[in-house]
Protein backbone atom coordinates (compact mmCIF):
# COMPACT_ATOMS: atom_id res chain seq x y z
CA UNK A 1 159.54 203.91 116.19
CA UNK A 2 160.20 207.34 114.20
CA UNK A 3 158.18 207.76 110.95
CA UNK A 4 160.83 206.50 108.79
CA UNK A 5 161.71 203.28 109.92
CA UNK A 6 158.20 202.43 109.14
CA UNK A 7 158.47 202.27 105.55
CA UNK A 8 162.19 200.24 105.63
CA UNK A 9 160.11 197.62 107.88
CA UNK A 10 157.48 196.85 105.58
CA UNK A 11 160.10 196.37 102.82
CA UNK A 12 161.69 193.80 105.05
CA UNK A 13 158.46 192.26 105.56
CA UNK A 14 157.41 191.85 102.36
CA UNK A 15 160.99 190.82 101.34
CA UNK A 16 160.68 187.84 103.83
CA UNK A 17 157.25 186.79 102.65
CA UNK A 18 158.57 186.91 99.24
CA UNK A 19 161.32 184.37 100.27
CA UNK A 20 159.27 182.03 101.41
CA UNK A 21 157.31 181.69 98.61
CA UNK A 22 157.52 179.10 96.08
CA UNK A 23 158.66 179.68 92.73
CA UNK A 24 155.43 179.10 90.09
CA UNK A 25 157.73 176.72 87.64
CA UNK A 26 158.29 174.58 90.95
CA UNK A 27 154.78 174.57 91.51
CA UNK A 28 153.94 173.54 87.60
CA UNK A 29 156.89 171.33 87.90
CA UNK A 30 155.31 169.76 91.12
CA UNK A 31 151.37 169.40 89.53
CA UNK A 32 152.80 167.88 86.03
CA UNK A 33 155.05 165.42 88.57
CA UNK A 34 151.72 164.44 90.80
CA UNK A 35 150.32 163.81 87.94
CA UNK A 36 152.57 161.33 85.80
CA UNK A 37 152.83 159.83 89.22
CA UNK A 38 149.34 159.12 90.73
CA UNK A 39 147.76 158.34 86.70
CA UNK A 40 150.79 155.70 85.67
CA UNK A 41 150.61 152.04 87.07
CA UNK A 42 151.07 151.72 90.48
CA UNK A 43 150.18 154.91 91.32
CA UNK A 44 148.21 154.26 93.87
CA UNK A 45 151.28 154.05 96.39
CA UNK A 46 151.90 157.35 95.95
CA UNK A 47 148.04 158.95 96.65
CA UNK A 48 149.23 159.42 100.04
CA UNK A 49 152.35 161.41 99.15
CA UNK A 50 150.16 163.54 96.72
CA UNK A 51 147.67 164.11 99.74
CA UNK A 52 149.97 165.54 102.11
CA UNK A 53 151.63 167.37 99.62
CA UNK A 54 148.02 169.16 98.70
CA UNK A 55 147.48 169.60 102.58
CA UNK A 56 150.38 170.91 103.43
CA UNK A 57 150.24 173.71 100.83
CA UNK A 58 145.93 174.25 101.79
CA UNK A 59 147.62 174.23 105.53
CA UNK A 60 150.42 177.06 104.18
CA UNK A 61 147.83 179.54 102.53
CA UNK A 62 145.47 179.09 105.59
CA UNK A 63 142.97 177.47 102.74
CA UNK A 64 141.16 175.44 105.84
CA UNK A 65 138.00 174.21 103.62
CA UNK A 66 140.45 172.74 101.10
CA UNK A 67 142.78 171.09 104.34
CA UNK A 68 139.75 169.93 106.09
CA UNK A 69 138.10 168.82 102.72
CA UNK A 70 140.49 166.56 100.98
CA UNK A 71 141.01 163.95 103.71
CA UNK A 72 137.46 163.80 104.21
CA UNK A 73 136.59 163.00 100.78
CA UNK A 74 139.71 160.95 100.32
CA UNK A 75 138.72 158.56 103.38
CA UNK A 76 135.15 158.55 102.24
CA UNK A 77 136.46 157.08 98.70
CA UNK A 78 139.09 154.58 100.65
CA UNK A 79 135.59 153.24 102.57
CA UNK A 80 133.72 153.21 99.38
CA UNK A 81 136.42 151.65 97.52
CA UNK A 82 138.71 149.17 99.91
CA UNK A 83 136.20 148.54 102.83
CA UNK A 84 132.77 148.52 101.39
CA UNK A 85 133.54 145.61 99.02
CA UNK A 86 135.09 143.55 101.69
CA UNK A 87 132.17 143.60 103.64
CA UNK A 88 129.30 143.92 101.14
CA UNK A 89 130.62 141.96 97.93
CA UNK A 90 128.26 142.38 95.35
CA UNK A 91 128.46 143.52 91.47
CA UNK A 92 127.12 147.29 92.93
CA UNK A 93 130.00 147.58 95.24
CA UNK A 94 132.58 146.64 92.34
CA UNK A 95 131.85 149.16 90.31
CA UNK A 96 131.77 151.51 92.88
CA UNK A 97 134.93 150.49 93.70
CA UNK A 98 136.82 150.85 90.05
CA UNK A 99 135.16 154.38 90.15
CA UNK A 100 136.87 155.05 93.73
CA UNK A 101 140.01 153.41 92.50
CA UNK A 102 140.03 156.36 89.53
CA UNK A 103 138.61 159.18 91.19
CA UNK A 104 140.63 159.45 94.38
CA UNK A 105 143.74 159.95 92.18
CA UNK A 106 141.90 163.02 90.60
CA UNK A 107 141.24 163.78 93.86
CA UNK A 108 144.45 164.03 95.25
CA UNK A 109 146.07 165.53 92.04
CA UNK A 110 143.77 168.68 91.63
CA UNK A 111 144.40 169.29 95.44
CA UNK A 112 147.57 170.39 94.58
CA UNK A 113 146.49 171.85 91.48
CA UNK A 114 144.12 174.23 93.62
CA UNK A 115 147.14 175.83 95.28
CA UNK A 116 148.99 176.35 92.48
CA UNK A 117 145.52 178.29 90.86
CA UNK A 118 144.97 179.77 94.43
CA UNK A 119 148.38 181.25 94.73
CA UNK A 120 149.45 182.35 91.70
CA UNK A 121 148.85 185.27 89.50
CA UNK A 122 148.46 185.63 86.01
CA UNK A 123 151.52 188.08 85.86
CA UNK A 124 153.54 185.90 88.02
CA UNK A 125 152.49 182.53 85.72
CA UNK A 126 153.88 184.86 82.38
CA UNK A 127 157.05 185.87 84.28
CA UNK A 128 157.70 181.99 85.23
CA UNK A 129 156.44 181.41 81.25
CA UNK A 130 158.76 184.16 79.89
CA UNK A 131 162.07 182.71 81.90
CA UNK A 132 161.06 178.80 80.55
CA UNK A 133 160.88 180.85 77.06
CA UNK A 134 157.09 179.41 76.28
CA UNK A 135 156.27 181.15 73.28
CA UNK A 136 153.65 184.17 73.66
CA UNK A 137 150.75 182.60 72.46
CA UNK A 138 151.08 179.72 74.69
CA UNK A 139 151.89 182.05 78.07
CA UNK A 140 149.29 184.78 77.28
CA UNK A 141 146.58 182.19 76.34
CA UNK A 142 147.35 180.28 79.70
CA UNK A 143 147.60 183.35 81.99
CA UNK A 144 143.95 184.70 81.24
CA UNK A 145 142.57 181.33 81.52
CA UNK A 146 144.08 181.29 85.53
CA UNK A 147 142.30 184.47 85.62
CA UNK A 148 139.07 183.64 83.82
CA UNK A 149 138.50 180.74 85.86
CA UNK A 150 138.04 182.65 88.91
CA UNK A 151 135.60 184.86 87.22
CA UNK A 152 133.10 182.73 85.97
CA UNK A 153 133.05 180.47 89.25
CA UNK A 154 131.69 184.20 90.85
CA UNK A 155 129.50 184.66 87.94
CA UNK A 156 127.95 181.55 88.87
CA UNK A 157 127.49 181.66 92.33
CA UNK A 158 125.75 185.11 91.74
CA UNK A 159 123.33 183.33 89.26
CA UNK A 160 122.58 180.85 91.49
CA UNK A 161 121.83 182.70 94.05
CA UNK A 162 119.09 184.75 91.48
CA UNK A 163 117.70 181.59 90.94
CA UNK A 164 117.39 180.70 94.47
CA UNK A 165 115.53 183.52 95.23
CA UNK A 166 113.05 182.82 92.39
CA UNK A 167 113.05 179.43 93.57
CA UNK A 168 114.56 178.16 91.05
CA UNK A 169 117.65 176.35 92.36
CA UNK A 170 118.49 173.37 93.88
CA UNK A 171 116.64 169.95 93.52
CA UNK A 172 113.24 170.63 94.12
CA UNK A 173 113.48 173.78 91.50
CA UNK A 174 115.39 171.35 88.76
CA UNK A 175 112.77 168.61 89.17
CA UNK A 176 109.67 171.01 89.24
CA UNK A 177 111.09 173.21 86.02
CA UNK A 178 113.74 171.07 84.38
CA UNK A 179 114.06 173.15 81.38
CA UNK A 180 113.52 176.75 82.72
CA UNK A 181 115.96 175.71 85.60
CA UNK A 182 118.59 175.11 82.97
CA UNK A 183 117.87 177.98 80.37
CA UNK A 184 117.72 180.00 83.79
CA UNK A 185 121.03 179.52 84.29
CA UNK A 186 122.41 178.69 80.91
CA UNK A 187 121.45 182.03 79.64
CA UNK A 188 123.22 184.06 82.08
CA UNK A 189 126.54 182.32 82.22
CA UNK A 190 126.46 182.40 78.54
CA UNK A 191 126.50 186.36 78.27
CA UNK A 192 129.23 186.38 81.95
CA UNK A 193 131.20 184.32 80.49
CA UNK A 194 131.55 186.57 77.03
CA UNK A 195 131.68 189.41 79.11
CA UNK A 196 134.37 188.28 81.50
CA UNK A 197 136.57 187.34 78.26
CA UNK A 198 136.14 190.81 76.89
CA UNK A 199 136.93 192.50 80.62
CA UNK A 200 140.12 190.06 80.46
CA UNK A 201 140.89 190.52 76.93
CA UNK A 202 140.86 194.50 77.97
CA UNK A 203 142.89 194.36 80.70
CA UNK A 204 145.55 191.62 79.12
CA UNK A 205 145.99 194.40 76.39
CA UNK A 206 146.53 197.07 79.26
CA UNK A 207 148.90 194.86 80.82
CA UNK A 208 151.44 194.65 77.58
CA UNK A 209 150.35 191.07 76.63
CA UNK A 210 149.98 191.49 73.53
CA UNK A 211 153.40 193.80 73.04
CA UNK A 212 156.30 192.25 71.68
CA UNK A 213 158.71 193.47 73.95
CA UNK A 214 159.62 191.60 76.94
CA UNK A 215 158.48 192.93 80.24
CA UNK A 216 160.43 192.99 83.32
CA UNK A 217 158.99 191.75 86.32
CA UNK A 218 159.22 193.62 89.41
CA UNK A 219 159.81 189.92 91.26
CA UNK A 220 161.23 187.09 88.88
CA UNK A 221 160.28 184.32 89.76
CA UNK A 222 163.50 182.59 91.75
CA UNK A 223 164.80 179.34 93.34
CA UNK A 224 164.81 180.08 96.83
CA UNK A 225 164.37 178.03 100.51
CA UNK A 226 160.77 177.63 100.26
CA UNK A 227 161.19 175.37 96.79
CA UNK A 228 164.57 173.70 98.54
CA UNK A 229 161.92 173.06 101.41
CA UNK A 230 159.04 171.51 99.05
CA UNK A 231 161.52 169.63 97.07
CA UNK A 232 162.78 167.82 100.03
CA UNK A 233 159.49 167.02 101.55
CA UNK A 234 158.53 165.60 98.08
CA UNK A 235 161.66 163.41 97.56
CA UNK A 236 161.38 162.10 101.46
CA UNK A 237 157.58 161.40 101.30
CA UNK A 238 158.24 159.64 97.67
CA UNK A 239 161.20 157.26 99.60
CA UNK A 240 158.84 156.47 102.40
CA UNK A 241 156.17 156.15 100.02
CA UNK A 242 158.58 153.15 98.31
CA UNK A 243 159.30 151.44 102.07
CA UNK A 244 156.37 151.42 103.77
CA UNK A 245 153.67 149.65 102.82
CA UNK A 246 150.48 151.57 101.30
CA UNK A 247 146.43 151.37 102.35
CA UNK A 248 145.24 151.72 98.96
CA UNK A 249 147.51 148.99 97.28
């Protein structure tokens, strides 16, 4: 292949990938709609719909932790919640069971929150802002926080790992210094966390947040196959969801 085909290819490649991606708006559209769903009455019909939905997409990104990890913990709550208290009927088991009967719809909604946090940017959540005309303050504010987020979950996991080298961390650590456990790690997230805000506050300003004129975006965001795709398998889960009979109702 001659030198410059190579650079023609890799457009084409990354024109396909783009293709097949789904448009942030659908995704917001998608987490606001899993949401009014699961949390209304009756909404436990639709946990499984929800479920795949957030596996599928942890499947799609190659997020295995997240695909492997939501079943798990939703079929531990379905024991906890449906099966314990058939078999063990006690007062301990019933509350266990109204908290199993609330949690797994969190559960099953922030799974498909976590791909829409995982897989989009903060430019590309202003772009999809700018074309729903969100006012500024609203689509700047909301676009650092997807990226601040991300930031402080690092900062974290570096602090606790400082603290586990002091000895410091996990349970024997908080039950043998309760108070310099937390100060050890209060401390330090404090001043991250300020940090991180001023690195982001920095770099929004570098970025033209802050400019009045409208930016164009190298990609707007667009309607394409992979949005026809996930609005299909929504609305054909939802209709099965409505026939067949559900486990957790």
């Amino acid at each position: 292949m001659s030198a410059p085909a190579l650079p023609e290819l890799r457009a084409h490649t990354l024109d396909a990938q783009r293709q097949w991606r789904v448009d942030p708006r659908t995704k917001i559209l998608l987490v606001l709609a899993c949401s009014i769903t699961v949390m209304s009455p009756g909404g436990l019909r639709f946990i499984p719909v929800v479920l795949i939905l957030a596996i599928g997409m942890a499947v799609s990104e190659r997020a295995w932790p997240r695909a492997l990890g939501l079943p798990a913990t939703v079929t531990v709550m379905w024991v906890l919640g449906w099966l314990l208290p058939l078999w063990w009927a006690n007062a301990f088991t019933a509350i266990v069971a109204l908290a199993c009967t609330y949690l797994i719809r969190f559960v099953a909604t922030i799974g498909v929150g976590m791909h829409l946090i995982a897989t989009t940017s903060p430019m590309q959540l202003a772009a999809a802002f700018r074309a729903w005309r969100i006012p500024r303050p609203i689509s700047v504010t909301l676009a650092v926080m997807l990226r601040f987020f991300p930031v402080v979950s690092s900062e974290a996991a570096s602090v606790l790992d400082a603290m586990r080298l002091r000895g410091l961390a996990g349970t024997s650590g908080l039950l043998r210094h309760p108070v310099l456990t937390l100060e050890r790690f209060t401390v330090p997230m404090i001043a991250a966390s300020l940090r991180a805000s001023e690195d982001l506050s920095a770099a929004a300003i570098l970025r033209g947040l802050g400019s009045y004129r409208t930016p164009t975006a190298m990609h707007p965001p667009r309607f394409g196959p992979a949005d026809l795709a996930l609005v299909i398998s929504a609305a054909v889960l939802t209709s099965a969801a409505l026939v067949v009979p559900s486990p957790l109702t």
